[in-house]
N, C-alpha and C. Protein backbone atom coordinates (compact mmCIF):
# COMPACT_ATOMS: atom_id res chain seq x y z
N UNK A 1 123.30 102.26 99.43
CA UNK A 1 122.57 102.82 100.56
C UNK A 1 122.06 104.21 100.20
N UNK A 2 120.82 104.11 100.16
CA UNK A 2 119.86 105.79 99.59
C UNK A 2 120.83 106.50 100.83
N UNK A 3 121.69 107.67 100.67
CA UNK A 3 121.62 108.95 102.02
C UNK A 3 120.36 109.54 103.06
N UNK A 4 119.20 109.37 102.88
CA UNK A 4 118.43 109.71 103.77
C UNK A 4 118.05 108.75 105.00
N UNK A 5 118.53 107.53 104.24
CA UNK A 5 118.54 106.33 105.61
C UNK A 5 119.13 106.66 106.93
N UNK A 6 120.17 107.35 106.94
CA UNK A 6 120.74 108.03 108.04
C UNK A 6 120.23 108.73 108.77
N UNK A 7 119.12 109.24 108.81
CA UNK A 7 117.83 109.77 109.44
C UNK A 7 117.20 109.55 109.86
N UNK A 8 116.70 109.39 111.10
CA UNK A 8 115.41 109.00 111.88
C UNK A 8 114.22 109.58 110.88
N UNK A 9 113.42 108.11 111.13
CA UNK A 9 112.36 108.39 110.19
C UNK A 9 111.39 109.24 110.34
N UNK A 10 110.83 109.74 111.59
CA UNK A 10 110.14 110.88 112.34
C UNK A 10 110.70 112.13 112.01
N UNK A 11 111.92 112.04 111.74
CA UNK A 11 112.41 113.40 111.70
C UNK A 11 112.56 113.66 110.09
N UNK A 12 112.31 113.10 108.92
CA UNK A 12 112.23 113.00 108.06
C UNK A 12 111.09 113.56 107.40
N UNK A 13 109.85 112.91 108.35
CA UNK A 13 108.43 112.69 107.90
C UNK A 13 108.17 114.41 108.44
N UNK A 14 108.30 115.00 109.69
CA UNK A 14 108.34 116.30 110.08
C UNK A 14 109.18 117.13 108.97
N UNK A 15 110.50 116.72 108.68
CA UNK A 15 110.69 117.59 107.42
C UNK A 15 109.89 117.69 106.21
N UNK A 16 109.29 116.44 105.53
CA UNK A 16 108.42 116.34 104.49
C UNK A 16 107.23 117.22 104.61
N UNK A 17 106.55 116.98 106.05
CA UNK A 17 105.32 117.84 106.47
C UNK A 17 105.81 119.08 106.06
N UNK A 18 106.43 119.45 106.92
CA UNK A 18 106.79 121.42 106.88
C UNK A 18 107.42 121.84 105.64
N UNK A 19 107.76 120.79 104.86
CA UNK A 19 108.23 121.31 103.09
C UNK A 19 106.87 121.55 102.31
N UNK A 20 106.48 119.84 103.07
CA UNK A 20 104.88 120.47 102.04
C UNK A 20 103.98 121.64 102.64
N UNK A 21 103.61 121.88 103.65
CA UNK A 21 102.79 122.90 104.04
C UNK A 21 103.37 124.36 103.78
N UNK A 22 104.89 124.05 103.31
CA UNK A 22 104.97 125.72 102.99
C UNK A 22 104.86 125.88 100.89
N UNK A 23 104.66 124.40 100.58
CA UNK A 23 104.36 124.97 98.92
C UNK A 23 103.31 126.19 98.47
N UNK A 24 102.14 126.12 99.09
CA UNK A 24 101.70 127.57 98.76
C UNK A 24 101.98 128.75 98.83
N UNK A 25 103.24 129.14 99.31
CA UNK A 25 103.93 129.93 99.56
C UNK A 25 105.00 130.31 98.85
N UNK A 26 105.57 129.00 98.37
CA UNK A 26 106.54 128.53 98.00
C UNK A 26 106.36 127.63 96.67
N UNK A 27 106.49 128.24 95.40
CA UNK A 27 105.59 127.17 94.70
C UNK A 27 107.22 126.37 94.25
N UNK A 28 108.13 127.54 93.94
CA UNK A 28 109.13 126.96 93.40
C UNK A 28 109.46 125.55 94.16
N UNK A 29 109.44 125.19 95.12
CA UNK A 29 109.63 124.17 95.96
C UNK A 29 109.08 122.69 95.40
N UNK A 30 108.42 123.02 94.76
CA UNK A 30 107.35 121.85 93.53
C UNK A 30 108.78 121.07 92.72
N UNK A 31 109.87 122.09 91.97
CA UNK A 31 111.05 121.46 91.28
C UNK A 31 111.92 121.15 92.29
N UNK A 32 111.84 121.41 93.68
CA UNK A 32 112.91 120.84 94.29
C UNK A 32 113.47 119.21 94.29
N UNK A 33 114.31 119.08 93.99
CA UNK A 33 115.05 117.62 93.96
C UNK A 33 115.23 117.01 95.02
N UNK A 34 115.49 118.21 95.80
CA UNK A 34 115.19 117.10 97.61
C UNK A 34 113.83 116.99 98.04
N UNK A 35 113.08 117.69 97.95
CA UNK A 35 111.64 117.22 98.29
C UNK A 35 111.27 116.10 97.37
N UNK A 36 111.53 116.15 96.32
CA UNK A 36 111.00 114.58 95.47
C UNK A 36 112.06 113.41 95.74
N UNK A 37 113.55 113.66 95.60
CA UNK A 37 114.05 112.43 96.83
C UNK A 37 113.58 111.88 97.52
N UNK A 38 113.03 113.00 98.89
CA UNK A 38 112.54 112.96 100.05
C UNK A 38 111.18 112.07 100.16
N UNK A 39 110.08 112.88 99.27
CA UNK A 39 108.87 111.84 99.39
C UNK A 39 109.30 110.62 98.64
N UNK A 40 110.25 110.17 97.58
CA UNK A 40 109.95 109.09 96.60
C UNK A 40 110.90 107.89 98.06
N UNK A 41 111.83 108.31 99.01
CA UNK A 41 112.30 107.40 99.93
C UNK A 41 111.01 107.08 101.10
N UNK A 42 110.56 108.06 101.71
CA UNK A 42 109.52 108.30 102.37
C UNK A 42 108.35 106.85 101.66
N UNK A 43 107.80 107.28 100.50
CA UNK A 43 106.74 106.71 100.08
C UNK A 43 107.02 104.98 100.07
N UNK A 44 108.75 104.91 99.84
CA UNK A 44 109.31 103.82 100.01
C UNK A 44 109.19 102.64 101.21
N UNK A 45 109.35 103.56 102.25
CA UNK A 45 109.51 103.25 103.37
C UNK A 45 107.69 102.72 103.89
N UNK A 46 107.00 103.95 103.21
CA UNK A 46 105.95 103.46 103.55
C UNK A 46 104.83 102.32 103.50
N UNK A 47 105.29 102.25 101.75
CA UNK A 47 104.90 100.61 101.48
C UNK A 47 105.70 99.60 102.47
N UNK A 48 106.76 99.39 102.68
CA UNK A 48 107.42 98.54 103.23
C UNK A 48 106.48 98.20 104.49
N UNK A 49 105.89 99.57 105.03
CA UNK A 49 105.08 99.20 106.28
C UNK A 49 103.21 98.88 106.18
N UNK A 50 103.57 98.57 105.02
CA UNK A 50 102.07 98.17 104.31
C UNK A 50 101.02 99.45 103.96
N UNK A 51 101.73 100.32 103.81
CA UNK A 51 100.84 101.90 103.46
C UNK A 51 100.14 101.61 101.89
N UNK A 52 99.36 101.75 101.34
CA UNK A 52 98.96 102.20 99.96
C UNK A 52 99.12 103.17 100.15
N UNK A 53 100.14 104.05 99.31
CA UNK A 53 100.51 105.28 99.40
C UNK A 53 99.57 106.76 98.17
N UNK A 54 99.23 105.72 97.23
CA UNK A 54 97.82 106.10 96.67
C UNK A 54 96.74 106.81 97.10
N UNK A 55 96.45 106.16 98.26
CA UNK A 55 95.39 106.58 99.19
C UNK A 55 95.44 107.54 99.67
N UNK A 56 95.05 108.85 99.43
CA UNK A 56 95.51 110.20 100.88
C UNK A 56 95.52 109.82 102.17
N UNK A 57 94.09 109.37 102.63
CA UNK A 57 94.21 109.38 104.08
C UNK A 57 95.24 108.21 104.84
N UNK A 58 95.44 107.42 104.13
CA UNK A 58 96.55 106.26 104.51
C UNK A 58 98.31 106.78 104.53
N UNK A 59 97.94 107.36 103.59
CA UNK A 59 99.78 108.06 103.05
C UNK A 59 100.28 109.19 104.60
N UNK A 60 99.04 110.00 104.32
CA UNK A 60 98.84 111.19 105.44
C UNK A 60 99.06 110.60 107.37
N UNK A 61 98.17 109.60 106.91
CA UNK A 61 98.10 109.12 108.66
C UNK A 61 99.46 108.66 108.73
N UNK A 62 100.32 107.58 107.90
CA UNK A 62 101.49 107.28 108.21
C UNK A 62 102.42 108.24 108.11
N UNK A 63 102.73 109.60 107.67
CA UNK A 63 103.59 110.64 107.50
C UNK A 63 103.00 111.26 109.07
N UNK A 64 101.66 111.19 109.63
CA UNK A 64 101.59 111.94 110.83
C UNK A 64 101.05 113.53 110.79
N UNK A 65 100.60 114.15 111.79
CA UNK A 65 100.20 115.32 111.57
C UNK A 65 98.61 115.56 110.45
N UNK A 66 98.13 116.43 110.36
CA UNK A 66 97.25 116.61 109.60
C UNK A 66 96.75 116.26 108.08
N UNK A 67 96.07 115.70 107.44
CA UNK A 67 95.69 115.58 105.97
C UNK A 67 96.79 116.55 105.09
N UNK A 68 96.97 116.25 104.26
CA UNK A 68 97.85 116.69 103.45
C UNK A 68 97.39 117.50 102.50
N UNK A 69 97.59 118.50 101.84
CA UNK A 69 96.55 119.05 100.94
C UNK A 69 97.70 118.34 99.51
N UNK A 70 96.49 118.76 98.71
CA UNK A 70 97.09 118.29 96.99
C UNK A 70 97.79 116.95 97.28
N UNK A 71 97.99 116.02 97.72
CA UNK A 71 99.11 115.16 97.51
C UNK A 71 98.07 114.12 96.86
């Protein structure tokens, strides 16, 4: 069982958002091991719900909130 399953998935996807929107700020955050956990379960989850996660605007609309920059 991945550990982030224990998480509501909304509340996950809001953490992912606000990790990524503070990388310009924050570059070190790029090597973080929980943010790449985080999106590689995320991105998981998302295929499962038929996302091409490839796609920006598809990846973005299913994570919620605004376009994503760089991803």
């Amino acid at each position: 069982m991945n550990h982030l399953e224990r998480y509501p998935l909304d509340e996950l996807k809001l953490i992912y958002r606000t990790l990524h929107a503070a990388l310009p700020e924050n570059p070190e955050l790029m090597d973080s091991v929980l943010l790449e956990e985080l999106q590689g379960y995320l991105q998981t989850r998302a295929r499962e719900a038929g996302v091409d996660v490839s796609l920006h605007a598809q990846w973005a609309a299913w994570l919620g909130g605004e376009l994503l920059r760089g991803l």
